[in-house]
PDB file of N, CA and C in Angstrom:
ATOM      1  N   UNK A   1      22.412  -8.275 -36.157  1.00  0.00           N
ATOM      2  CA  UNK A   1      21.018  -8.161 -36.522  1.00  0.00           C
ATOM      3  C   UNK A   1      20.190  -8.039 -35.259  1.00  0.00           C
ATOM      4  N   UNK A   2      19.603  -7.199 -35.361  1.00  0.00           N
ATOM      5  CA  UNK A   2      18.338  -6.508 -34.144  1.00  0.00           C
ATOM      6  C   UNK A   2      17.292  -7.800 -33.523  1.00  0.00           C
ATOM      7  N   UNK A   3      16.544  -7.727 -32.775  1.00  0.00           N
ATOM      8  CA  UNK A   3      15.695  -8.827 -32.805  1.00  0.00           C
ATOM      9  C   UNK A   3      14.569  -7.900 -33.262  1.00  0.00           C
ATOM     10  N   UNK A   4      13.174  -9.092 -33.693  1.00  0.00           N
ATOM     11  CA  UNK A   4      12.178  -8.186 -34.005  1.00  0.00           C
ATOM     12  C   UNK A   4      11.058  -7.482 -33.186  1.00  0.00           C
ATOM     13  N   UNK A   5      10.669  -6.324 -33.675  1.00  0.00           N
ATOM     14  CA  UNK A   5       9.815  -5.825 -32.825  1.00  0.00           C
ATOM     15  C   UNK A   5       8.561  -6.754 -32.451  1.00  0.00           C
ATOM     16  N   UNK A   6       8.505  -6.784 -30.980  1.00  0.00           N
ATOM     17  CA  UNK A   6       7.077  -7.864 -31.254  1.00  0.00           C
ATOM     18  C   UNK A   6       5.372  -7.082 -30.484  1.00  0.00           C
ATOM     19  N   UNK A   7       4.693  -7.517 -31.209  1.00  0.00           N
ATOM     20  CA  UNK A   7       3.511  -6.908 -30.419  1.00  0.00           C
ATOM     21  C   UNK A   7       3.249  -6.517 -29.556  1.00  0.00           C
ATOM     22  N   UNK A   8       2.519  -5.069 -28.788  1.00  0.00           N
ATOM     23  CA  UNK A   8       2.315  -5.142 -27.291  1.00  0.00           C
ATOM     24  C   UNK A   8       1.035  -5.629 -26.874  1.00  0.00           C
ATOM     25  N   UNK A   9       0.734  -5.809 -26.132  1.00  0.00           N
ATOM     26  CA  UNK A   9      -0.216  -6.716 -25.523  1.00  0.00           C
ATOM     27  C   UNK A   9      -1.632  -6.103 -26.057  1.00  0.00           C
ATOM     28  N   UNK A  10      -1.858  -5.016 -26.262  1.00  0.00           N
ATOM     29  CA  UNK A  10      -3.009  -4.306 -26.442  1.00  0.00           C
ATOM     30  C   UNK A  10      -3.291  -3.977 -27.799  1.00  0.00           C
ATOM     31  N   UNK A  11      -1.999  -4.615 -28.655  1.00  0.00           N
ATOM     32  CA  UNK A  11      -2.547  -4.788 -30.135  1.00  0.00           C
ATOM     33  C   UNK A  11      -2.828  -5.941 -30.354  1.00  0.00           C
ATOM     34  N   UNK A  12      -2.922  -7.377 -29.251  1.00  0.00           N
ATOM     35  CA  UNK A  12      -2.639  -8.512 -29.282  1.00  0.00           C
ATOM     36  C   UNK A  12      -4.385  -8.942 -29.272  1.00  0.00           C
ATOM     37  N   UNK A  13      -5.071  -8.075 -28.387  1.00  0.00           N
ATOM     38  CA  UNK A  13      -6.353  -8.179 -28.494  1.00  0.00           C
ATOM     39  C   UNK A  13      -7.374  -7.077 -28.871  1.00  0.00           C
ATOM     40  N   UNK A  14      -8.860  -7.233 -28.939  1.00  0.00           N
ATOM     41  CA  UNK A  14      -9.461  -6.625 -29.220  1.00  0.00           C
ATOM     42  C   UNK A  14      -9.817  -5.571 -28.660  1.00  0.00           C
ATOM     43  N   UNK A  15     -10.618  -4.455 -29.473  1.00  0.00           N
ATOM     44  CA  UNK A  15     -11.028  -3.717 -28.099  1.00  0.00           C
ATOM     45  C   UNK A  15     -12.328  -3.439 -27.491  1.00  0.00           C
ATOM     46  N   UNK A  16     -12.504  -3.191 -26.165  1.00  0.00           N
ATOM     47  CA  UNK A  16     -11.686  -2.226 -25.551  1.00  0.00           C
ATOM     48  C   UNK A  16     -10.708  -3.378 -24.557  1.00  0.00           C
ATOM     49  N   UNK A  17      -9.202  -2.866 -24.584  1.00  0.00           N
ATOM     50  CA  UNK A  17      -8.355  -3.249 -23.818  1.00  0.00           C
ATOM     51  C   UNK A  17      -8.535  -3.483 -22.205  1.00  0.00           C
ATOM     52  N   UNK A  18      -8.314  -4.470 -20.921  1.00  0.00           N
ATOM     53  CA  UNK A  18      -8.424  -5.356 -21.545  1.00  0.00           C
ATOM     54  C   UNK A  18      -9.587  -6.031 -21.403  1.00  0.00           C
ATOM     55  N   UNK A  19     -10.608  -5.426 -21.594  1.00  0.00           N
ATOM     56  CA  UNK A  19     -12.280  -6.750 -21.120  1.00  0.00           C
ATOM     57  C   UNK A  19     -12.251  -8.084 -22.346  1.00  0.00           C
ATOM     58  N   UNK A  20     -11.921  -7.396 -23.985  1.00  0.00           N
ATOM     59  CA  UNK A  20     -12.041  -8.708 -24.897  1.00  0.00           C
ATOM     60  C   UNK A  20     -10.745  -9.756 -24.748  1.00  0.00           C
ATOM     61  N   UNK A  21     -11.226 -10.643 -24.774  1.00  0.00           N
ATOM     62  CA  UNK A  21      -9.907 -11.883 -24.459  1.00  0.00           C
ATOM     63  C   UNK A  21      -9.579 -11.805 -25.691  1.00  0.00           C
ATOM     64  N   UNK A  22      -8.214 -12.173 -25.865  1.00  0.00           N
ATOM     65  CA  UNK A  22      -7.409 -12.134 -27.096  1.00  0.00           C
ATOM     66  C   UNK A  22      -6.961 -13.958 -27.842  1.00  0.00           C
ATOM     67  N   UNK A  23      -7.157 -14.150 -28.711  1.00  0.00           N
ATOM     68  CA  UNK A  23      -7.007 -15.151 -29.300  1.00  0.00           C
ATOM     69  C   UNK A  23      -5.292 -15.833 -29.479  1.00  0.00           C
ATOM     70  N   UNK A  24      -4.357 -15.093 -29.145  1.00  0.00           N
ATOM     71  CA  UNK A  24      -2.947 -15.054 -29.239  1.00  0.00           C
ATOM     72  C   UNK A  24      -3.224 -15.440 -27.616  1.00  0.00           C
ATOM     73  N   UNK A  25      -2.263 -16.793 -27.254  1.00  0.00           N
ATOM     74  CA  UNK A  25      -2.125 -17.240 -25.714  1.00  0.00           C
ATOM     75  C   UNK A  25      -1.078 -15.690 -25.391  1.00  0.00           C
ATOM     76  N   UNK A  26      -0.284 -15.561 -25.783  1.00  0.00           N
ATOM     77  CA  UNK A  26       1.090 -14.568 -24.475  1.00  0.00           C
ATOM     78  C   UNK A  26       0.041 -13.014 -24.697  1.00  0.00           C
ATOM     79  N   UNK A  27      -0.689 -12.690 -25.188  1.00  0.00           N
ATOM     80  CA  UNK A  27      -1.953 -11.922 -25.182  1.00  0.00           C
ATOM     81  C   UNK A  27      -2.634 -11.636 -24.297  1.00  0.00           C
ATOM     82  N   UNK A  28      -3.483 -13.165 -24.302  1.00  0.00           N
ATOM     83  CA  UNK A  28      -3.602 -13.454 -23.183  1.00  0.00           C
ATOM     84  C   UNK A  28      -3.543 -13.431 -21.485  1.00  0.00           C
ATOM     85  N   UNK A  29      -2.213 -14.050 -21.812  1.00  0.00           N
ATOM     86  CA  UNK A  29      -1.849 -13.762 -20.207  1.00  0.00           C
ATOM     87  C   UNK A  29      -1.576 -12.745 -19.491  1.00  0.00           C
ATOM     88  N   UNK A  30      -1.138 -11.651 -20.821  1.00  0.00           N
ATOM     89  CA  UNK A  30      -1.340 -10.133 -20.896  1.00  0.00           C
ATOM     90  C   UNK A  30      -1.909  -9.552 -19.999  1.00  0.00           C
ATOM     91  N   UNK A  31      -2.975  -9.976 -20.731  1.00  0.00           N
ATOM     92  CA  UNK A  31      -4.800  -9.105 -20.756  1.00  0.00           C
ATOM     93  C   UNK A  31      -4.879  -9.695 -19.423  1.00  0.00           C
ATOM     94  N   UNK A  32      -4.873 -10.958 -18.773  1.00  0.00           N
ATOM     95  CA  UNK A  32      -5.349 -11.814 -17.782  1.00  0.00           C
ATOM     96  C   UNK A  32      -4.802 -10.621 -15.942  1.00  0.00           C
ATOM     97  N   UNK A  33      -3.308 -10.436 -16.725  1.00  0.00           N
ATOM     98  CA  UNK A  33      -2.206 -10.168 -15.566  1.00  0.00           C
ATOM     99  C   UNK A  33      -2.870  -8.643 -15.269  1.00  0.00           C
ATOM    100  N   UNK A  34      -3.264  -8.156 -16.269  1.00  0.00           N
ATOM    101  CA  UNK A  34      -3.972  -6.599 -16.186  1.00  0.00           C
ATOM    102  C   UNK A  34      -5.292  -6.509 -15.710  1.00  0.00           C
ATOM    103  N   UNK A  35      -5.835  -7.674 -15.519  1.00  0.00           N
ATOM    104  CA  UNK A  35      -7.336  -7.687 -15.496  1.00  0.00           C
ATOM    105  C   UNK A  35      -6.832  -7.686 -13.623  1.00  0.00           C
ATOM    106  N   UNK A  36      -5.833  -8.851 -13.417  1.00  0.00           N
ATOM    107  CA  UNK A  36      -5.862  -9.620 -12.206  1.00  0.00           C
ATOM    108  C   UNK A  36      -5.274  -8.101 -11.038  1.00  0.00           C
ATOM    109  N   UNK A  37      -4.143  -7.135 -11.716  1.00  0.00           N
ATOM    110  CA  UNK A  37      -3.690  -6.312 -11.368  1.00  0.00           C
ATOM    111  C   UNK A  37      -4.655  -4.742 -10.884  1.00  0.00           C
ATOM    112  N   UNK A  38      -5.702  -4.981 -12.143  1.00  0.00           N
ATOM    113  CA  UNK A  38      -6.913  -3.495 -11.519  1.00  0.00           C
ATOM    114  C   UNK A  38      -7.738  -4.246 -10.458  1.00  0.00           C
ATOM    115  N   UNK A  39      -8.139  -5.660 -10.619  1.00  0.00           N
ATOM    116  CA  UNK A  39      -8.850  -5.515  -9.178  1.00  0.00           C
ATOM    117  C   UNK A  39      -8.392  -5.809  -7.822  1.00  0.00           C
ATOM    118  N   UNK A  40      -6.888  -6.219  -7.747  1.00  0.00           N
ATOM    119  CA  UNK A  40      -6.195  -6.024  -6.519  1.00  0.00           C
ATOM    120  C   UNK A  40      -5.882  -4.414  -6.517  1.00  0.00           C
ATOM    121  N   UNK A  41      -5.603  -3.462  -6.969  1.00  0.00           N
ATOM    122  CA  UNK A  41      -5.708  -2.137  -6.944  1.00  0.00           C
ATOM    123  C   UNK A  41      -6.769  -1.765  -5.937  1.00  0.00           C
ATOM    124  N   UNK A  42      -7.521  -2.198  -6.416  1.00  0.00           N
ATOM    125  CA  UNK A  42      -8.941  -1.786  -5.116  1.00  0.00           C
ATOM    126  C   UNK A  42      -9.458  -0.488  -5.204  1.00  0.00           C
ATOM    127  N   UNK A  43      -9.314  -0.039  -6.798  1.00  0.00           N
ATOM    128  CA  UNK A  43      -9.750   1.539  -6.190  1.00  0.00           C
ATOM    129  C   UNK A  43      -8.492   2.277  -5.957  1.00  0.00           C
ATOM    130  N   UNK A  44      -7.120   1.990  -5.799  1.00  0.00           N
ATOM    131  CA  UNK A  44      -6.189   2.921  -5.470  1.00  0.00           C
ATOM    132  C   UNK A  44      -5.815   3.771  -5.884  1.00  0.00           C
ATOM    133  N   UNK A  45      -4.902   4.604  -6.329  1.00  0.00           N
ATOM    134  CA  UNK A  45      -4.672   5.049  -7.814  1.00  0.00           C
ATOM    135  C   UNK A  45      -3.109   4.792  -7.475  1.00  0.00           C
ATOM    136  N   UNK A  46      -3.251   4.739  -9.036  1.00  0.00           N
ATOM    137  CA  UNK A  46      -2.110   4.270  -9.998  1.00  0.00           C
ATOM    138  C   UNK A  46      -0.364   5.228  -9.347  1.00  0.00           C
ATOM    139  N   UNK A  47      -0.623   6.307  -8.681  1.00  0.00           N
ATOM    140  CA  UNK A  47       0.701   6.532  -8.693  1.00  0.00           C
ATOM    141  C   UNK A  47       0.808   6.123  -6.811  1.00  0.00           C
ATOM    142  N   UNK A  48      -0.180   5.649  -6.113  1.00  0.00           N
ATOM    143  CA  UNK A  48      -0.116   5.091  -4.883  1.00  0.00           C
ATOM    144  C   UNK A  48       0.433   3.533  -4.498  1.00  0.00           C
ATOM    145  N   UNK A  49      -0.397   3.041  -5.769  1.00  0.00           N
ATOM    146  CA  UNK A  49       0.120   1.839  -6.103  1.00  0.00           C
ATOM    147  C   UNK A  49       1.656   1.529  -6.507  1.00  0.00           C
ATOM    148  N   UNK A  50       1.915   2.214  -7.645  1.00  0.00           N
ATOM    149  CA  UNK A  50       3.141   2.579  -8.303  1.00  0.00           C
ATOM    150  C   UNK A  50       4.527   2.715  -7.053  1.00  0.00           C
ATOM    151  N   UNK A  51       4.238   3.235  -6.058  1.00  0.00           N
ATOM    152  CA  UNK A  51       4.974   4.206  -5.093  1.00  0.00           C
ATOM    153  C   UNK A  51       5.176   2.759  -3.958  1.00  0.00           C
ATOM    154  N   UNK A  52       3.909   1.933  -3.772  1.00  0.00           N
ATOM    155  CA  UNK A  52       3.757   0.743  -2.864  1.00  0.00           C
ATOM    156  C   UNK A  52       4.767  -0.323  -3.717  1.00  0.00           C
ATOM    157  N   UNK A  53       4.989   0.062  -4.885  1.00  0.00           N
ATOM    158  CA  UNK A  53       5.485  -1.491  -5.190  1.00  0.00           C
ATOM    159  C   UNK A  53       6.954  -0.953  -5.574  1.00  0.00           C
ATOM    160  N   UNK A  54       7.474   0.136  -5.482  1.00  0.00           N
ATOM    161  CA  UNK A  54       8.926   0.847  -6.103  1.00  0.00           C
ATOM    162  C   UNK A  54       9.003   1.051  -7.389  1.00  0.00           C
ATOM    163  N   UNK A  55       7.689   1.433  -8.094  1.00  0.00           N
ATOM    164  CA  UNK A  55       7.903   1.196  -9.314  1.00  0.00           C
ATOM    165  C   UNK A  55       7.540   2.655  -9.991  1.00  0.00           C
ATOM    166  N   UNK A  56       7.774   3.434 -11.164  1.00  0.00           N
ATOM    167  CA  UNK A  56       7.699   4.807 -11.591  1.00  0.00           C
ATOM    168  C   UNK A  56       6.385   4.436 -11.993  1.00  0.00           C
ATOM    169  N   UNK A  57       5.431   5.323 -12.067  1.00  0.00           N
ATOM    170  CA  UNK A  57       3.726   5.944 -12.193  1.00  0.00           C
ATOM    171  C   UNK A  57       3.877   5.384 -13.888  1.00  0.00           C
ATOM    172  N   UNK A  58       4.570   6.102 -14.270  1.00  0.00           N
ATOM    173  CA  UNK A  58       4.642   5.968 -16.256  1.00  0.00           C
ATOM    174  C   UNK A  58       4.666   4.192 -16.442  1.00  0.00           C
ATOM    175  N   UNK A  59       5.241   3.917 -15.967  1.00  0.00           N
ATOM    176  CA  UNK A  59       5.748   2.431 -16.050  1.00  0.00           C
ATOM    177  C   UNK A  59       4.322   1.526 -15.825  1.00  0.00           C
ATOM    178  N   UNK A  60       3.512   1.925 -14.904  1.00  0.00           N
ATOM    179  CA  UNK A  60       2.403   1.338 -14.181  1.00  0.00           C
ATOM    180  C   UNK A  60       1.487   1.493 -15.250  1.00  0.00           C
ATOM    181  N   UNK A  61       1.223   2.643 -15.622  1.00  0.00           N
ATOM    182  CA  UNK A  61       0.075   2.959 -16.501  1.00  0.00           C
ATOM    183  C   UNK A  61       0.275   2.719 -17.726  1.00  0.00           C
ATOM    184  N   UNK A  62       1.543   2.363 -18.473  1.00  0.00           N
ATOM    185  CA  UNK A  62       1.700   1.689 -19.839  1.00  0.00           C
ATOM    186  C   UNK A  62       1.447   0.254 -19.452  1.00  0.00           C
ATOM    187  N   UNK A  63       1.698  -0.314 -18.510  1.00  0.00           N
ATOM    188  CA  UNK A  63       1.257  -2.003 -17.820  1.00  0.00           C
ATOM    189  C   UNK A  63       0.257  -1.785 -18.694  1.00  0.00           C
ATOM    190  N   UNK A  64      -0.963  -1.407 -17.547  1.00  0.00           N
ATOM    191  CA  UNK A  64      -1.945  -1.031 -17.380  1.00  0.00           C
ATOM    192  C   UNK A  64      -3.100  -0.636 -18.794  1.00  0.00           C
ATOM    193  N   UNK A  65      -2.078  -0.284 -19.100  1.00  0.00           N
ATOM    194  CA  UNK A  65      -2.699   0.343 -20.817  1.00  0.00           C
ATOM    195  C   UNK A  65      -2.312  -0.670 -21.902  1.00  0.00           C
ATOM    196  N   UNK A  66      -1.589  -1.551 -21.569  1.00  0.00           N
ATOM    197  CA  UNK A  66      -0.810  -2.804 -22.765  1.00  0.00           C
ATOM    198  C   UNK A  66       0.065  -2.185 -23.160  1.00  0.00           C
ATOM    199  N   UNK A  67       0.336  -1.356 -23.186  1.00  0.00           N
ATOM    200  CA  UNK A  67       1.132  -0.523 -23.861  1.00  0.00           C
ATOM    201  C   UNK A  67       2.753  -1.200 -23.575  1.00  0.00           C
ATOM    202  N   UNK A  68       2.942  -2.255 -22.859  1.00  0.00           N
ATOM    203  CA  UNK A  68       4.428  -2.267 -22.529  1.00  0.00           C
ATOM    204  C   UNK A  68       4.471  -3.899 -21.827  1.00  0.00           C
ATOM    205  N   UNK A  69       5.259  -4.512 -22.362  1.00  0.00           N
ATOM    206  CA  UNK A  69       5.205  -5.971 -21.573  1.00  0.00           C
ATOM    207  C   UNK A  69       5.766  -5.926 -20.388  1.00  0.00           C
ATOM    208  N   UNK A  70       5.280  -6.290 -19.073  1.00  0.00           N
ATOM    209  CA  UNK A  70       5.906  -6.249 -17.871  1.00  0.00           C
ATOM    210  C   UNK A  70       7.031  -7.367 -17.723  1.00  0.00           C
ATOM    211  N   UNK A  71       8.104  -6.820 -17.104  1.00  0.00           N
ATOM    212  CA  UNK A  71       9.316  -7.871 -17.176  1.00  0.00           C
ATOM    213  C   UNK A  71       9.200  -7.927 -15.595  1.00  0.00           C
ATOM    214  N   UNK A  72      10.269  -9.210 -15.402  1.00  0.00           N
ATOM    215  CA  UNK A  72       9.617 -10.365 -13.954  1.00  0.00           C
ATOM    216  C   UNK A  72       9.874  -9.279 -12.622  1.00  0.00           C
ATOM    217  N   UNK A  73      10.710  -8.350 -12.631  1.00  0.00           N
ATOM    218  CA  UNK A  73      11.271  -7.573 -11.758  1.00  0.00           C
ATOM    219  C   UNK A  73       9.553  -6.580 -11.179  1.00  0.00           C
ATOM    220  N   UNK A  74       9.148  -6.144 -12.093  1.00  0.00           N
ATOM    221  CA  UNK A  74       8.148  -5.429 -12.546  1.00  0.00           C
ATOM    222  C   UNK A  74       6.437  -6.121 -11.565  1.00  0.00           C
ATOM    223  N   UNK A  75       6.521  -7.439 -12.360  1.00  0.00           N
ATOM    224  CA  UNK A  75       5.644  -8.060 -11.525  1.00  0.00           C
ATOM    225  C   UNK A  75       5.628  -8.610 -10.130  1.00  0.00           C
ATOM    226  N   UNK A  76       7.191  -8.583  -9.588  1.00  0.00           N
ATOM    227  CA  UNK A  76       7.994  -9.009  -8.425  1.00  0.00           C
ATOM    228  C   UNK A  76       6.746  -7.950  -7.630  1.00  0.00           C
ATOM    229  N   UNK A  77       7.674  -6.692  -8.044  1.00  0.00           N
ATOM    230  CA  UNK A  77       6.942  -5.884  -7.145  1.00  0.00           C
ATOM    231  C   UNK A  77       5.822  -5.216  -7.039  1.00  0.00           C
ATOM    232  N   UNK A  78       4.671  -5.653  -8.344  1.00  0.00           N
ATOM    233  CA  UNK A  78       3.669  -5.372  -8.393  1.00  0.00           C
ATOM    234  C   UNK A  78       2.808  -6.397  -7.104  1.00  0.00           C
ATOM    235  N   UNK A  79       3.456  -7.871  -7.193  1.00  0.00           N
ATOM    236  CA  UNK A  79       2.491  -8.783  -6.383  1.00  0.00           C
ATOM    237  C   UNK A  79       3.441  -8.474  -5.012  1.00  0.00           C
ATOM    238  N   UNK A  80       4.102  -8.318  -4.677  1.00  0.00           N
ATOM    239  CA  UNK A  80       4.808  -7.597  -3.458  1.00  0.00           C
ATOM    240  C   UNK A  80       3.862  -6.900  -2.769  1.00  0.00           C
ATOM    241  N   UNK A  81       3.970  -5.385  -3.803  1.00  0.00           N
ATOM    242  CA  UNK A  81       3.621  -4.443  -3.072  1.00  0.00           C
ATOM    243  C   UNK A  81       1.811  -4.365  -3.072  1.00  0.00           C
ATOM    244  N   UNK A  82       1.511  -5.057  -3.454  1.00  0.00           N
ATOM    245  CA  UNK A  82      -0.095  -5.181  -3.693  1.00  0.00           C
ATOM    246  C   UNK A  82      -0.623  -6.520  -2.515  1.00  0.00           C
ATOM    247  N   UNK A  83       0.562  -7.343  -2.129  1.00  0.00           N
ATOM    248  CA  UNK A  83      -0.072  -8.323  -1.425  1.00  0.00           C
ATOM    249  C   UNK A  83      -0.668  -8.908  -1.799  1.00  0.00           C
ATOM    250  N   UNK A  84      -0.728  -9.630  -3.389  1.00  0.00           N
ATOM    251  CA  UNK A  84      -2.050 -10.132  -4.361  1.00  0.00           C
ATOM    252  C   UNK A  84      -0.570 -11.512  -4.922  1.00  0.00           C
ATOM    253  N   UNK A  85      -1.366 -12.129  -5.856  1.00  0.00           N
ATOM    254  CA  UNK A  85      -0.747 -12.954  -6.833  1.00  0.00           C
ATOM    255  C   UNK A  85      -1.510 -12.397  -8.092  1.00  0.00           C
ATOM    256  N   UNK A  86      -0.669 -11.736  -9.085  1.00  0.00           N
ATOM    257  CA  UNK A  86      -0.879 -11.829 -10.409  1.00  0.00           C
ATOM    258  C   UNK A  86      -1.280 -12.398 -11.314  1.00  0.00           C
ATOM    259  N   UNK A  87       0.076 -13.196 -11.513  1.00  0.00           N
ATOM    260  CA  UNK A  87       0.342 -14.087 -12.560  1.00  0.00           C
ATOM    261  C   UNK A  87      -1.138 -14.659 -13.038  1.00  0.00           C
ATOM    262  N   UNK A  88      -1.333 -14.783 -14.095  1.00  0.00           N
ATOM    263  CA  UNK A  88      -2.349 -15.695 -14.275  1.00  0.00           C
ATOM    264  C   UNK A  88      -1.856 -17.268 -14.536  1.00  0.00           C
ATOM    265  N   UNK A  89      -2.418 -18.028 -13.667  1.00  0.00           N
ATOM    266  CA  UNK A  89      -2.309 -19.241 -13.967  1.00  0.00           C
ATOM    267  C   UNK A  89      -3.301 -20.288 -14.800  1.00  0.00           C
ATOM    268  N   UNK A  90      -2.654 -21.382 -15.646  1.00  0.00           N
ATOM    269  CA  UNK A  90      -3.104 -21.911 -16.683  1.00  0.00           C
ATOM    270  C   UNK A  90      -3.854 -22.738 -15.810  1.00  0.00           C
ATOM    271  N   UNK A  91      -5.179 -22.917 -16.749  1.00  0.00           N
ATOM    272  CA  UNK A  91      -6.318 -23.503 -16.080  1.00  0.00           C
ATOM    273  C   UNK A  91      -5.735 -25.005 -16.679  1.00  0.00           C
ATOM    274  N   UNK A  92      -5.621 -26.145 -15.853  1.00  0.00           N
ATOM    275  CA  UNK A  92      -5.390 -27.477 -16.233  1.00  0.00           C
ATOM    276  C   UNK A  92      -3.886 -27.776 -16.687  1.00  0.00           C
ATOM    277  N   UNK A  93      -3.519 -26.691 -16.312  1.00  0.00           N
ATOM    278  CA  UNK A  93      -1.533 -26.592 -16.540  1.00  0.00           C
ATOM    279  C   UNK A  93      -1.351 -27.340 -15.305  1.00  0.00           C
ATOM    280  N   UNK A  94      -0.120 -28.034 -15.428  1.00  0.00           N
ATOM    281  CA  UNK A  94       0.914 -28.861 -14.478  1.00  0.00           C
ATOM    282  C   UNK A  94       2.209 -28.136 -14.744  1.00  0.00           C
ATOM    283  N   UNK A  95       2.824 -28.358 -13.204  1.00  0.00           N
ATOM    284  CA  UNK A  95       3.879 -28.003 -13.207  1.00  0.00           C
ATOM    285  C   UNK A  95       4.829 -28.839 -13.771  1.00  0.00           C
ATOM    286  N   UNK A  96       6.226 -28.475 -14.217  1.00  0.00           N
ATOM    287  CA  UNK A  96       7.250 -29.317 -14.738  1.00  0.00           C
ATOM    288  C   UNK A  96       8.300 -29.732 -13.345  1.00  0.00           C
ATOM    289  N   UNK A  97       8.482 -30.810 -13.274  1.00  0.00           N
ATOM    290  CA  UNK A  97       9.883 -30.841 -12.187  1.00  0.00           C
ATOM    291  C   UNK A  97      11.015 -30.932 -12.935  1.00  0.00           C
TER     292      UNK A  97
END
């Protein structure tokens, strides 16, 4: 048995993709990681960026668009090659040891 298809990030919230915050947390962090990702961009474009972090142009702009959940490899080299931190971190989250 298959697993199920699950939402992409940009049906997860409202639109326009991503300025409305989405009510679903992994949505969320979505929308957050895309928000955090165009303004370390700086203005670049997308297949300069793409090219800085080893990553294919198509791949960047479905990010980019929600269109596609970024897996950890993906964001490795997005905050790599951007020299930024992504991730969005939880406001009042603790770490686990």
């Amino acid at each position: 048995m298959g697993r199920p298809m699950r939402a992409l990030p940009v049906e997860l919230a409202d639109a326009p993709w991503p300025e409305v915050p989405s009510e679903d947390p992994f949505g969320e962090v979505a929308r957050k990681f895309v928000v955090n990702l165009r303004v370390a961009m700086a203005g670049r474009s997308l297949r300069a960026v793409a090219a800085d972090a080893g990553l294919g142009h198509v791949t960047l702009q479905r990010v980019l668009a929600g269109q596609a959940w970024p897996d950890l490899q993906t964001i490795a080299r997005l905050e790599e090659g951007l020299d930024a931190e992504l991730w969005p971190r939880r406001a009042g989250g603790h770490a686990t040891r």
